[in-house]
C-alpha atoms as a PDB file:
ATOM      1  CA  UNK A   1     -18.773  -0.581  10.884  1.00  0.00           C
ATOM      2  CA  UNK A   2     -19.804   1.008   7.599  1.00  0.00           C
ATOM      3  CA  UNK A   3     -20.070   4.758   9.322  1.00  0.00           C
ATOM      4  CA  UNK A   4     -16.685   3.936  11.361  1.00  0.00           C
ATOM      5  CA  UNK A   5     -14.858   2.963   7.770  1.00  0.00           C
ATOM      6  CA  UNK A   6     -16.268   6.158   6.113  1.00  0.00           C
ATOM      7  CA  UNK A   7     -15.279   8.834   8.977  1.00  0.00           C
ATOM      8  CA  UNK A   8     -11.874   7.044   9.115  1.00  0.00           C
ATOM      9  CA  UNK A   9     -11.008   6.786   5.698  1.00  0.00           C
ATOM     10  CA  UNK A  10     -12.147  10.762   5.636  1.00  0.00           C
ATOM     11  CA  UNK A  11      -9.859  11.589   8.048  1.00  0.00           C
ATOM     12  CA  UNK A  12      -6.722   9.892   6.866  1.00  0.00           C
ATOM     13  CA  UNK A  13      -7.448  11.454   3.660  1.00  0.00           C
ATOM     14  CA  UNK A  14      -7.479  15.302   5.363  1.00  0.00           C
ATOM     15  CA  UNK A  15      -4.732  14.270   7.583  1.00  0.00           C
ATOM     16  CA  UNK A  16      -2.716  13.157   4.051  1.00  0.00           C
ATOM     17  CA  UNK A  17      -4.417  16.376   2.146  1.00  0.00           C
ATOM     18  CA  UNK A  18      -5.252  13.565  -0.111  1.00  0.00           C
ATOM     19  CA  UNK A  19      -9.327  14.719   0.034  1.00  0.00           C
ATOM     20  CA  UNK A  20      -9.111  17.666  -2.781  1.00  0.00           C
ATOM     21  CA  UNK A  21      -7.108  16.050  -5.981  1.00  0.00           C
ATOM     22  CA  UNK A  22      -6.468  18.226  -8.966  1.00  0.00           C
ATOM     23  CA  UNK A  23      -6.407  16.661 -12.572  1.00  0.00           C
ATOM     24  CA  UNK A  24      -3.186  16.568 -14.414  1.00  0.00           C
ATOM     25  CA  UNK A  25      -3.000  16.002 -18.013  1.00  0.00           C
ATOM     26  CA  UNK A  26      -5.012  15.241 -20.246  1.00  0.00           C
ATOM     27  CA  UNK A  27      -7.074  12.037 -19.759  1.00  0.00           C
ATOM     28  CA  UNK A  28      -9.774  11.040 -17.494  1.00  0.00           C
ATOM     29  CA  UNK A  29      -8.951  12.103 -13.975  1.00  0.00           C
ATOM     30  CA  UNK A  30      -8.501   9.486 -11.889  1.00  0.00           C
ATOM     31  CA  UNK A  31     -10.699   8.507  -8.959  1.00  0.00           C
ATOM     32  CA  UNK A  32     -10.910   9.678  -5.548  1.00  0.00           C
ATOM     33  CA  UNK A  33      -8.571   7.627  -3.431  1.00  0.00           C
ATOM     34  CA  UNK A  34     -10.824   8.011  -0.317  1.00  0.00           C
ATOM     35  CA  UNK A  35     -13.663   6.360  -2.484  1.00  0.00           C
ATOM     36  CA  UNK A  36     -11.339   3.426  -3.610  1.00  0.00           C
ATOM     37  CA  UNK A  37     -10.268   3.464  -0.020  1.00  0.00           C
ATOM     38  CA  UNK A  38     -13.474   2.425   1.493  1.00  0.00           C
ATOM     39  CA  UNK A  39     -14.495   0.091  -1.599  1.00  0.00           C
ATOM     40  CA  UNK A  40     -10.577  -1.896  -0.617  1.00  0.00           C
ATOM     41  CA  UNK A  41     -12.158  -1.889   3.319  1.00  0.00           C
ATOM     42  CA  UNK A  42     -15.764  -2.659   2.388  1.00  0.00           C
ATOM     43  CA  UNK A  43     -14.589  -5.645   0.045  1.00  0.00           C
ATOM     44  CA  UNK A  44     -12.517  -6.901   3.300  1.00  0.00           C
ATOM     45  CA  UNK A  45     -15.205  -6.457   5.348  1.00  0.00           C
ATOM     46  CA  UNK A  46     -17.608  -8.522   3.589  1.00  0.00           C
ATOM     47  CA  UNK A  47     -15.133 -10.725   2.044  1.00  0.00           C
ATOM     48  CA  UNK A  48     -16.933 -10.579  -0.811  1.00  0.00           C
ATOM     49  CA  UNK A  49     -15.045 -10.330  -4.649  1.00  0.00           C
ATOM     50  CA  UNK A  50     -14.718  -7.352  -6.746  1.00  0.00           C
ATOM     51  CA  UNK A  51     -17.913  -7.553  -8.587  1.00  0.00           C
ATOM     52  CA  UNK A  52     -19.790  -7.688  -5.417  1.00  0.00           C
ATOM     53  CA  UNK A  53     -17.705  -5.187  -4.264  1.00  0.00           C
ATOM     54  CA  UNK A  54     -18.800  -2.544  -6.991  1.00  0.00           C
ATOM     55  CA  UNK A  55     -22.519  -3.419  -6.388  1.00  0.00           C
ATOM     56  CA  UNK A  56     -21.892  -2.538  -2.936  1.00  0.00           C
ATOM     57  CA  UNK A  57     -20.014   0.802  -3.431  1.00  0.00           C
ATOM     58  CA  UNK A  58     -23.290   1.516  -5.813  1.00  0.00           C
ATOM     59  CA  UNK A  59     -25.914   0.514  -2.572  1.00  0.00           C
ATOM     60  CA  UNK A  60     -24.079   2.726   0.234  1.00  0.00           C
ATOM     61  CA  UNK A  61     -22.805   5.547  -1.988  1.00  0.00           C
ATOM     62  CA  UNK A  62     -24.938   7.766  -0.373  1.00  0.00           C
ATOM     63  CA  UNK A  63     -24.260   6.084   3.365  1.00  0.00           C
ATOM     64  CA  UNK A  64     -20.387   6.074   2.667  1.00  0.00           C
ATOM     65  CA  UNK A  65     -20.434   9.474   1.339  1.00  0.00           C
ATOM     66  CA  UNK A  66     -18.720   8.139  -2.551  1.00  0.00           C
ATOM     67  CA  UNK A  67     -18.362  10.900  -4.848  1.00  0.00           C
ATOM     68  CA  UNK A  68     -19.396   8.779  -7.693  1.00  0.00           C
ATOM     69  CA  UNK A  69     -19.369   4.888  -8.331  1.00  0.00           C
ATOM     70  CA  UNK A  70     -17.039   2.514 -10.322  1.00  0.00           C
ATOM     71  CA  UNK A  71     -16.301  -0.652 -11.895  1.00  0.00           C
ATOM     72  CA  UNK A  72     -15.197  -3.924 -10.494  1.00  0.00           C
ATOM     73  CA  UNK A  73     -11.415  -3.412 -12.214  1.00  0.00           C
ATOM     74  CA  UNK A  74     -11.403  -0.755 -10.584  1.00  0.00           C
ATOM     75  CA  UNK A  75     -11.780  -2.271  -6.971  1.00  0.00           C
ATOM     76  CA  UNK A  76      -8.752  -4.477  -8.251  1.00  0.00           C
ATOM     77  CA  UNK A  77      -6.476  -1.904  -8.866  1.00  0.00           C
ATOM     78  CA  UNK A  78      -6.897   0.178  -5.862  1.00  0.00           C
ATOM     79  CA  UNK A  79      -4.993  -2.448  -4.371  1.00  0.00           C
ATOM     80  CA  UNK A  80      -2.121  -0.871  -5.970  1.00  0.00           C
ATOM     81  CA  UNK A  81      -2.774   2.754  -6.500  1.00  0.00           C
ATOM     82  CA  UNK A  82      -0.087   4.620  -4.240  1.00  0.00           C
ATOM     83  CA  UNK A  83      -2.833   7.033  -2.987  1.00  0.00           C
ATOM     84  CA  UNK A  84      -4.893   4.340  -1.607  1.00  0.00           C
ATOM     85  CA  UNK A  85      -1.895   2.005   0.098  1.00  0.00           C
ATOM     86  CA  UNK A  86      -1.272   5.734   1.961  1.00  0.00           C
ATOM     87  CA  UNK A  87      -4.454   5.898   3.412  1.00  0.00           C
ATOM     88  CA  UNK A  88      -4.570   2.448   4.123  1.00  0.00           C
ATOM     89  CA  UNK A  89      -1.387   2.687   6.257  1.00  0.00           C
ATOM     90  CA  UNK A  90      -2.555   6.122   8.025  1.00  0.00           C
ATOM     91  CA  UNK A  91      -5.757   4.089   8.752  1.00  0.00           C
ATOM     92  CA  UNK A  92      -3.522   1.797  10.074  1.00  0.00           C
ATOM     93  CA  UNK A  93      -1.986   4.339  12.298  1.00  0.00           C
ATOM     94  CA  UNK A  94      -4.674   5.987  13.455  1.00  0.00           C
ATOM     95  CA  UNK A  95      -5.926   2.171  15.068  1.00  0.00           C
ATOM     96  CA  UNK A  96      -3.267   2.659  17.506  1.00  0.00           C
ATOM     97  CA  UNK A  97      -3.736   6.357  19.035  1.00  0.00           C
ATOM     98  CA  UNK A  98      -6.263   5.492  21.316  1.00  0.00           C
ATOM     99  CA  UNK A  99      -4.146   2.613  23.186  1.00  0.00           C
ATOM    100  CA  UNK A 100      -0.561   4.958  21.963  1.00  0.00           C
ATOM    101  CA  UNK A 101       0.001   5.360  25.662  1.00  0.00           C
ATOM    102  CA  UNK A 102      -2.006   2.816  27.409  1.00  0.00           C
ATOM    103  CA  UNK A 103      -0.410  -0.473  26.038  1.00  0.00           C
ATOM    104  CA  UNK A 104       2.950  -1.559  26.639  1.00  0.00           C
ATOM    105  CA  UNK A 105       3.089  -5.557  26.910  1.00  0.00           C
ATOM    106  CA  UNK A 106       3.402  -6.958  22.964  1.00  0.00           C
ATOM    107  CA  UNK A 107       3.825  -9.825  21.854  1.00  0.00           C
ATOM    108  CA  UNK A 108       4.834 -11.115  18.156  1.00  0.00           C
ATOM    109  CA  UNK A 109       4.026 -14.047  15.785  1.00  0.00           C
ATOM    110  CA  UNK A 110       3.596 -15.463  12.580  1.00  0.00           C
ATOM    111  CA  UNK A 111       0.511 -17.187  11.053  1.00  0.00           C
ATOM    112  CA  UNK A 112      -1.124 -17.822   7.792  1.00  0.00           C
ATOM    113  CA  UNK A 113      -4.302 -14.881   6.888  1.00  0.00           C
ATOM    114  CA  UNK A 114      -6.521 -17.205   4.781  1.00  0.00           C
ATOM    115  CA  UNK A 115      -7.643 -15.109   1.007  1.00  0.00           C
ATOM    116  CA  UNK A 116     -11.134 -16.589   1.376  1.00  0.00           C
ATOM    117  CA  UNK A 117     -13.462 -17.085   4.073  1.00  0.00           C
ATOM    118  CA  UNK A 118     -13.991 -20.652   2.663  1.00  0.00           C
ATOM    119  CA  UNK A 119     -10.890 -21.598   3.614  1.00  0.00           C
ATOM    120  CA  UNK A 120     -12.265 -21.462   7.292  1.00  0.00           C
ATOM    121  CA  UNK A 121     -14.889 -23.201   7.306  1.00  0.00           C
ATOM    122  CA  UNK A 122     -14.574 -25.974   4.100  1.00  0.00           C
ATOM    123  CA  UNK A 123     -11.104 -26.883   3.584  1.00  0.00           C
ATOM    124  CA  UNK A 124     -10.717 -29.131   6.250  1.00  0.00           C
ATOM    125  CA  UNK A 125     -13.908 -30.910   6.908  1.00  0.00           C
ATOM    126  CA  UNK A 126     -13.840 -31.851   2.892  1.00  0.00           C
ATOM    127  CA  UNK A 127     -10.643 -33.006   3.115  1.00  0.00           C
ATOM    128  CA  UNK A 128      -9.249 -29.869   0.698  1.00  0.00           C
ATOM    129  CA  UNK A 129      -5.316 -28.925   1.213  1.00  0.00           C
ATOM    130  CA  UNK A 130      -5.163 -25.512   2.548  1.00  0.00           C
ATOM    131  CA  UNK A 131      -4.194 -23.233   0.049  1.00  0.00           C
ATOM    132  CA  UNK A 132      -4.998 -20.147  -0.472  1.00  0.00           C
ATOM    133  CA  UNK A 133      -2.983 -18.227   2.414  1.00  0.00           C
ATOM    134  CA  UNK A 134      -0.682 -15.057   2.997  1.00  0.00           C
ATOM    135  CA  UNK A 135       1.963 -15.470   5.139  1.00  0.00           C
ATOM    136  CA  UNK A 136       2.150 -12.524   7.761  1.00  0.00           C
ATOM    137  CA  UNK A 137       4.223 -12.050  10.723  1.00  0.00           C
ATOM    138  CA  UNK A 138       2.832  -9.312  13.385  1.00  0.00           C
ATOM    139  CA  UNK A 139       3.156  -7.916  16.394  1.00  0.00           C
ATOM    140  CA  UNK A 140       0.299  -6.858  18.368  1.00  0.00           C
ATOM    141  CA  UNK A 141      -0.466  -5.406  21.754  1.00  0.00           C
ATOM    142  CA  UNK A 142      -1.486  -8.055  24.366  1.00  0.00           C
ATOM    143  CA  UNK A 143      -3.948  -5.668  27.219  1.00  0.00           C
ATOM    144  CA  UNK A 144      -6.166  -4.373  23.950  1.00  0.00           C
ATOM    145  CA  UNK A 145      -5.381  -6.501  21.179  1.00  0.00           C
ATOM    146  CA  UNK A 146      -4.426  -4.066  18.378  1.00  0.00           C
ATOM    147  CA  UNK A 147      -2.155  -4.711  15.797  1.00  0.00           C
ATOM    148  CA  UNK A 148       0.997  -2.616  16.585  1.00  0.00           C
ATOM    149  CA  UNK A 149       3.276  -3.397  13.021  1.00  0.00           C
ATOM    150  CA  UNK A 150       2.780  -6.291  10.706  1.00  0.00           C
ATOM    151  CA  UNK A 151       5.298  -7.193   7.656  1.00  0.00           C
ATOM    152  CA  UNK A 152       4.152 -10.407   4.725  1.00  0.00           C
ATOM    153  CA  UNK A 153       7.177 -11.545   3.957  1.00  0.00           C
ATOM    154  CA  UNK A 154       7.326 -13.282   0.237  1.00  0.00           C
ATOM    155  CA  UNK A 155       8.817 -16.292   1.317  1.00  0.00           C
ATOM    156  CA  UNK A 156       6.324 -17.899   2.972  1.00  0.00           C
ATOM    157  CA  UNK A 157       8.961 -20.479   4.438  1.00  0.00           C
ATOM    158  CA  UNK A 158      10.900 -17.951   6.028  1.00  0.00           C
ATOM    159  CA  UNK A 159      11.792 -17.826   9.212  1.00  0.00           C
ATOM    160  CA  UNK A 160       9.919 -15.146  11.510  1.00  0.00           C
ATOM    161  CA  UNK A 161      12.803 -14.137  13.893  1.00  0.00           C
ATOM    162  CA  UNK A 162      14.500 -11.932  11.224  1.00  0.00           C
ATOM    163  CA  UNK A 163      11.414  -9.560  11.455  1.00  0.00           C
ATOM    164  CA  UNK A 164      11.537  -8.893  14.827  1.00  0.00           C
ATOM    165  CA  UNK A 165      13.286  -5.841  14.399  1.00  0.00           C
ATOM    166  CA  UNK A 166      11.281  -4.233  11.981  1.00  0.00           C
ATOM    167  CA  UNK A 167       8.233  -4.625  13.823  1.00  0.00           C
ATOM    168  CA  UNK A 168       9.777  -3.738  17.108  1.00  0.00           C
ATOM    169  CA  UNK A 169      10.836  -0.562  15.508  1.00  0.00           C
ATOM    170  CA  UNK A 170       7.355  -0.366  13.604  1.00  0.00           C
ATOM    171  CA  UNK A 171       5.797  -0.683  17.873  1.00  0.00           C
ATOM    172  CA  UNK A 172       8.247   1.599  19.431  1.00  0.00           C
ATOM    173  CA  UNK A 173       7.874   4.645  16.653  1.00  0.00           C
ATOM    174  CA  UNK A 174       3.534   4.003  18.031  1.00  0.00           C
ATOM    175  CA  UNK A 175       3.914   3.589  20.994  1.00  0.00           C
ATOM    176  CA  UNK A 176       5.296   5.795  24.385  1.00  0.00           C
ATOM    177  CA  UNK A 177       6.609   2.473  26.127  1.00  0.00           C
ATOM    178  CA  UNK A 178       7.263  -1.185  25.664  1.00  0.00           C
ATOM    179  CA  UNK A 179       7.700  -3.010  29.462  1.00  0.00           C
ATOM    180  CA  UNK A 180       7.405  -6.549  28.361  1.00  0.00           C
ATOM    181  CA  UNK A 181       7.793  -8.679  25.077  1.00  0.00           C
ATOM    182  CA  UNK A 182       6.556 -12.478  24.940  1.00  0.00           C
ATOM    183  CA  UNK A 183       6.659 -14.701  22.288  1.00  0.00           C
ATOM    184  CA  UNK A 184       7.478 -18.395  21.719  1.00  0.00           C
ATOM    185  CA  UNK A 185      11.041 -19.614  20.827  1.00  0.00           C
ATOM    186  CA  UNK A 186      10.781 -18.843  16.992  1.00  0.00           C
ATOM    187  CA  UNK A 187      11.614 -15.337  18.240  1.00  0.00           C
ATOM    188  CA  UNK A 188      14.675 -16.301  20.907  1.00  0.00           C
ATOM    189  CA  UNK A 189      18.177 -14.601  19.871  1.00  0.00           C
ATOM    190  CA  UNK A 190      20.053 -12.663  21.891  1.00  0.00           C
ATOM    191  CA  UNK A 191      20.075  -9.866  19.250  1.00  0.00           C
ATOM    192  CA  UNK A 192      16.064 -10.186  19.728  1.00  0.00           C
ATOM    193  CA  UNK A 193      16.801  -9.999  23.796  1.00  0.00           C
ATOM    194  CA  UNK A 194      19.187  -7.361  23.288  1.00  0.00           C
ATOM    195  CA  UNK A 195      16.614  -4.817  20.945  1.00  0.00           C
ATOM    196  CA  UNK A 196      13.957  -5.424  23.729  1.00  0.00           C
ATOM    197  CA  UNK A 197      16.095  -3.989  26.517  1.00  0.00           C
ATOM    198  CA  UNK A 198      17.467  -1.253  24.190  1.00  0.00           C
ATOM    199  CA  UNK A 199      13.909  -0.005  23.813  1.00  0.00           C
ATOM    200  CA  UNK A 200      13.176  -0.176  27.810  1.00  0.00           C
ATOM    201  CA  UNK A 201      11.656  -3.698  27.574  1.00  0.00           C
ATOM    202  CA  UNK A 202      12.074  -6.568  29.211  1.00  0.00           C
ATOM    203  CA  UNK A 203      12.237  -9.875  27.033  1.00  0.00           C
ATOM    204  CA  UNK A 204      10.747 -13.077  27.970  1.00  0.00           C
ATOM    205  CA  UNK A 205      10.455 -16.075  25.684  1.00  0.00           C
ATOM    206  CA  UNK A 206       9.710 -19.678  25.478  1.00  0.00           C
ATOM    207  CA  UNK A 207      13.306 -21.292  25.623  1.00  0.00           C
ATOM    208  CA  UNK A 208      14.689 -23.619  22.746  1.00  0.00           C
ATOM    209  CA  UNK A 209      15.268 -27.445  23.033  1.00  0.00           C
ATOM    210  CA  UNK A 210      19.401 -27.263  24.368  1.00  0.00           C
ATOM    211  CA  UNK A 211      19.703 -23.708  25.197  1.00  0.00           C
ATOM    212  CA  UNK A 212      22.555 -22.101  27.510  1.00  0.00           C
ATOM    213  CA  UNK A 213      22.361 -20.029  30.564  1.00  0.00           C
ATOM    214  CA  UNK A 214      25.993 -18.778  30.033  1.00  0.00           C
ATOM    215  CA  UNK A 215      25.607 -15.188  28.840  1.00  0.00           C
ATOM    216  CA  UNK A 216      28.210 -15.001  26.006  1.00  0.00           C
ATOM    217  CA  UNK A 217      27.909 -11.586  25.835  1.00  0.00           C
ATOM    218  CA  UNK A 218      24.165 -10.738  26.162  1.00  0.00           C
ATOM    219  CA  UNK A 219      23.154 -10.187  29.631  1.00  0.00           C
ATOM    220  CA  UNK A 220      19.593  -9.506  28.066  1.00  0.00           C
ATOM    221  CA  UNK A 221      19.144 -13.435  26.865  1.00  0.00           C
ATOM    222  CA  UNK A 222      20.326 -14.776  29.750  1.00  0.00           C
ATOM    223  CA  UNK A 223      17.729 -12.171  31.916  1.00  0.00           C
ATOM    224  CA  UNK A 224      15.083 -13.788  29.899  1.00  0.00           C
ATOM    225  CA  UNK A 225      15.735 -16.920  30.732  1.00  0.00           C
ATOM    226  CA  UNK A 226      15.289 -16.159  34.197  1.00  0.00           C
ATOM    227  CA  UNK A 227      12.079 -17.275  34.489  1.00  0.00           C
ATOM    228  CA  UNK A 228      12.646 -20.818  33.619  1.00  0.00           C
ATOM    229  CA  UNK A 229      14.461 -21.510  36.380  1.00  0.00           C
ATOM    230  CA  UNK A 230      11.223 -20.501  38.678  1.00  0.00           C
ATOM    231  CA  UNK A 231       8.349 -22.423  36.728  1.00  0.00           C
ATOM    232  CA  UNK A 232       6.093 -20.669  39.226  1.00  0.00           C
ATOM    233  CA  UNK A 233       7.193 -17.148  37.447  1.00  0.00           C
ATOM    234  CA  UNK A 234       6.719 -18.980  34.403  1.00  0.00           C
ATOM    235  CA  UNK A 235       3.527 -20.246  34.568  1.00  0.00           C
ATOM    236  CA  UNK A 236       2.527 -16.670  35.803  1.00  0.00           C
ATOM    237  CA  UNK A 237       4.313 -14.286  33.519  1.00  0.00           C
ATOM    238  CA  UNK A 238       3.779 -16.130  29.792  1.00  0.00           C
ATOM    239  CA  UNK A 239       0.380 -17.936  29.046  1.00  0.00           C
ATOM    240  CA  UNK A 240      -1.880 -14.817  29.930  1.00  0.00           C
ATOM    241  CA  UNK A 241       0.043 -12.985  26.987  1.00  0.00           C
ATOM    242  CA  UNK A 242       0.415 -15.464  25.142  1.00  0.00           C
ATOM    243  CA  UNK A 243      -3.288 -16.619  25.157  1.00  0.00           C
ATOM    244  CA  UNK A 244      -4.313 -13.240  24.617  1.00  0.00           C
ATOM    245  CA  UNK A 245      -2.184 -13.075  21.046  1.00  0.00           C
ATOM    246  CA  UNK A 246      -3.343 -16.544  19.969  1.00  0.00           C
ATOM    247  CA  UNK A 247      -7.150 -14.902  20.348  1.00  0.00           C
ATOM    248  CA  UNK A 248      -6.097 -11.908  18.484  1.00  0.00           C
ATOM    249  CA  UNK A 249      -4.861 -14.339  15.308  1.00  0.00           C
ATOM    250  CA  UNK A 250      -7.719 -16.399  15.787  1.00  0.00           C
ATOM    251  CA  UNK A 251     -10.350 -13.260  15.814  1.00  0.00           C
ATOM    252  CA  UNK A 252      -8.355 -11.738  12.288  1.00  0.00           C
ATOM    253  CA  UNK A 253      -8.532 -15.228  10.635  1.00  0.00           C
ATOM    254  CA  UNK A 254     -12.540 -15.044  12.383  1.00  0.00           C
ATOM    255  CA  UNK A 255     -11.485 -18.960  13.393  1.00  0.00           C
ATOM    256  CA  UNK A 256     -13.466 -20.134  16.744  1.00  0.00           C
ATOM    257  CA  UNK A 257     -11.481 -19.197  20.115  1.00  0.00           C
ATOM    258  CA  UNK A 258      -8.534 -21.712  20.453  1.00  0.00           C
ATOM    259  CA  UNK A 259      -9.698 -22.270  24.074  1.00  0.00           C
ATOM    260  CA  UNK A 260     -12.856 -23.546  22.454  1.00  0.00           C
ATOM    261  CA  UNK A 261     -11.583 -25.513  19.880  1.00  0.00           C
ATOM    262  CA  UNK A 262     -11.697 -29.190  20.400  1.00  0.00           C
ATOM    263  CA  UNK A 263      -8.334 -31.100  20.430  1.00  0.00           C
END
């Protein structure tokens, strides 16, 4: 993981022209984004905190190829040094090549990314409130499990449907073709419906408690209710996708398999 972080981060950086920086002003000249680049993915890695962090940049500077080693405050603000949140997202990008032409079932949800690992593991069986959580709502391939767009909305009560669009842009800018979008009812509208089949997609999710068959105006939402009224199609089309996404949230939080979770 350590080699794959380096040559990544490398190559986002020559892809950005980001890997040869020139001083400006007077001042000490600032540090190599790659370097704080890997230190941000190393720390994440680990889940360790910034001190730890900076110990580790110091053991694999040679094996990560750093040009020279820094301080913990300096892990911290990497998080918000322009240069770095650029790689980061071309790093981001370049996670999706591979599958660019290969995936085209997605599905989208939200879910809480935990800021420690202890939240995992301790919070619940000592009876601790669980705190300590991002709010994130993504969208992610459902054959190979990549993340295909992912937005953390502020509000951490907000509803997820209104970022359906943003990620389904996000997916179709990645990706050559999108032939099927599942998700559960949070993400039912007929504008939803309607930005699937504008994209070549076909829609299909879980129906709300009282919903309508009557069109009223969107052939789209009433096409993806089509499968509820053939629970054979039902059963078929929607739980393998929508297993395969709940695995995908589970393996980014690194919480056991829900299918081996006991109730």
């Amino acid at each position: 993981m350590l080699l794959l972080i380096r040559d990544t981060v490398d190559e986002a950086a020559r892809r950005l022209d980001l890997d040869i920086e020139k001083p400006e002003g007077r001042g000490r000249p600032p540090l190599p984004a790659p370097d704080l680049a890997k230190a941000v993915l190393i720390q994440q890695y680990f889940d360790v905190a910034n001190r730890t962090t900076a110990g580790l940049v110091l053991l694999f500077e040679e094996k990560m190829g750093f040009e020279e080693t820094f301080s913990y405050k300096s892990v911290e603000r990497a998080y918000e040094d322009p240069r770095v949140v650029a790689i980061l997202n071309e790093v981001f990008d370049m996670t999706q090549e591979p599958v660019s032409d290969k995936e085209s079932s997605f599905a989208p949800d939200g879910t809480g990314t935990p800021t420690s690992m202890k939240k995992n593991w301790e919070s619940e069986s000592n009876g601790g409130n669980h705190e300590g959580y991002d709010y994130m709502v993504g969208m992610a391939g459902t054959t190979y499990g990549i993340y295909s767009a992912v937005e953390f909305p502020e509000n951490p009560n907000a509803h997820e449907s209104p970022f359906f669009e943003p990620l389904l842009k996000q997916t179709a800018a990645h990706y050559s073709s999108i032939d099927l979008m599942t998700g559960d009812s949070a993400f039912l509208a007929r504008d939803n419906c309607d930005l699937v089949v504008d994209v070549g997609g076909i829609p299909r999710f879980y129906p709300k408690k009282g919903i309508t068959l009557k069109r009223k105006g969107s052939w789209s939402d009433r096409n993806a209710h089509e499968p509820n009224r053939k629970p054979s199609r039902m059963v078929e089309r929607l739980p393998p996708t929508l297993q395969n996404r709940n695995h995908l949230l589970h393996s980014k939080k690194r919480l056991p398999n829900p299918s081996t979770q006991k109730n």
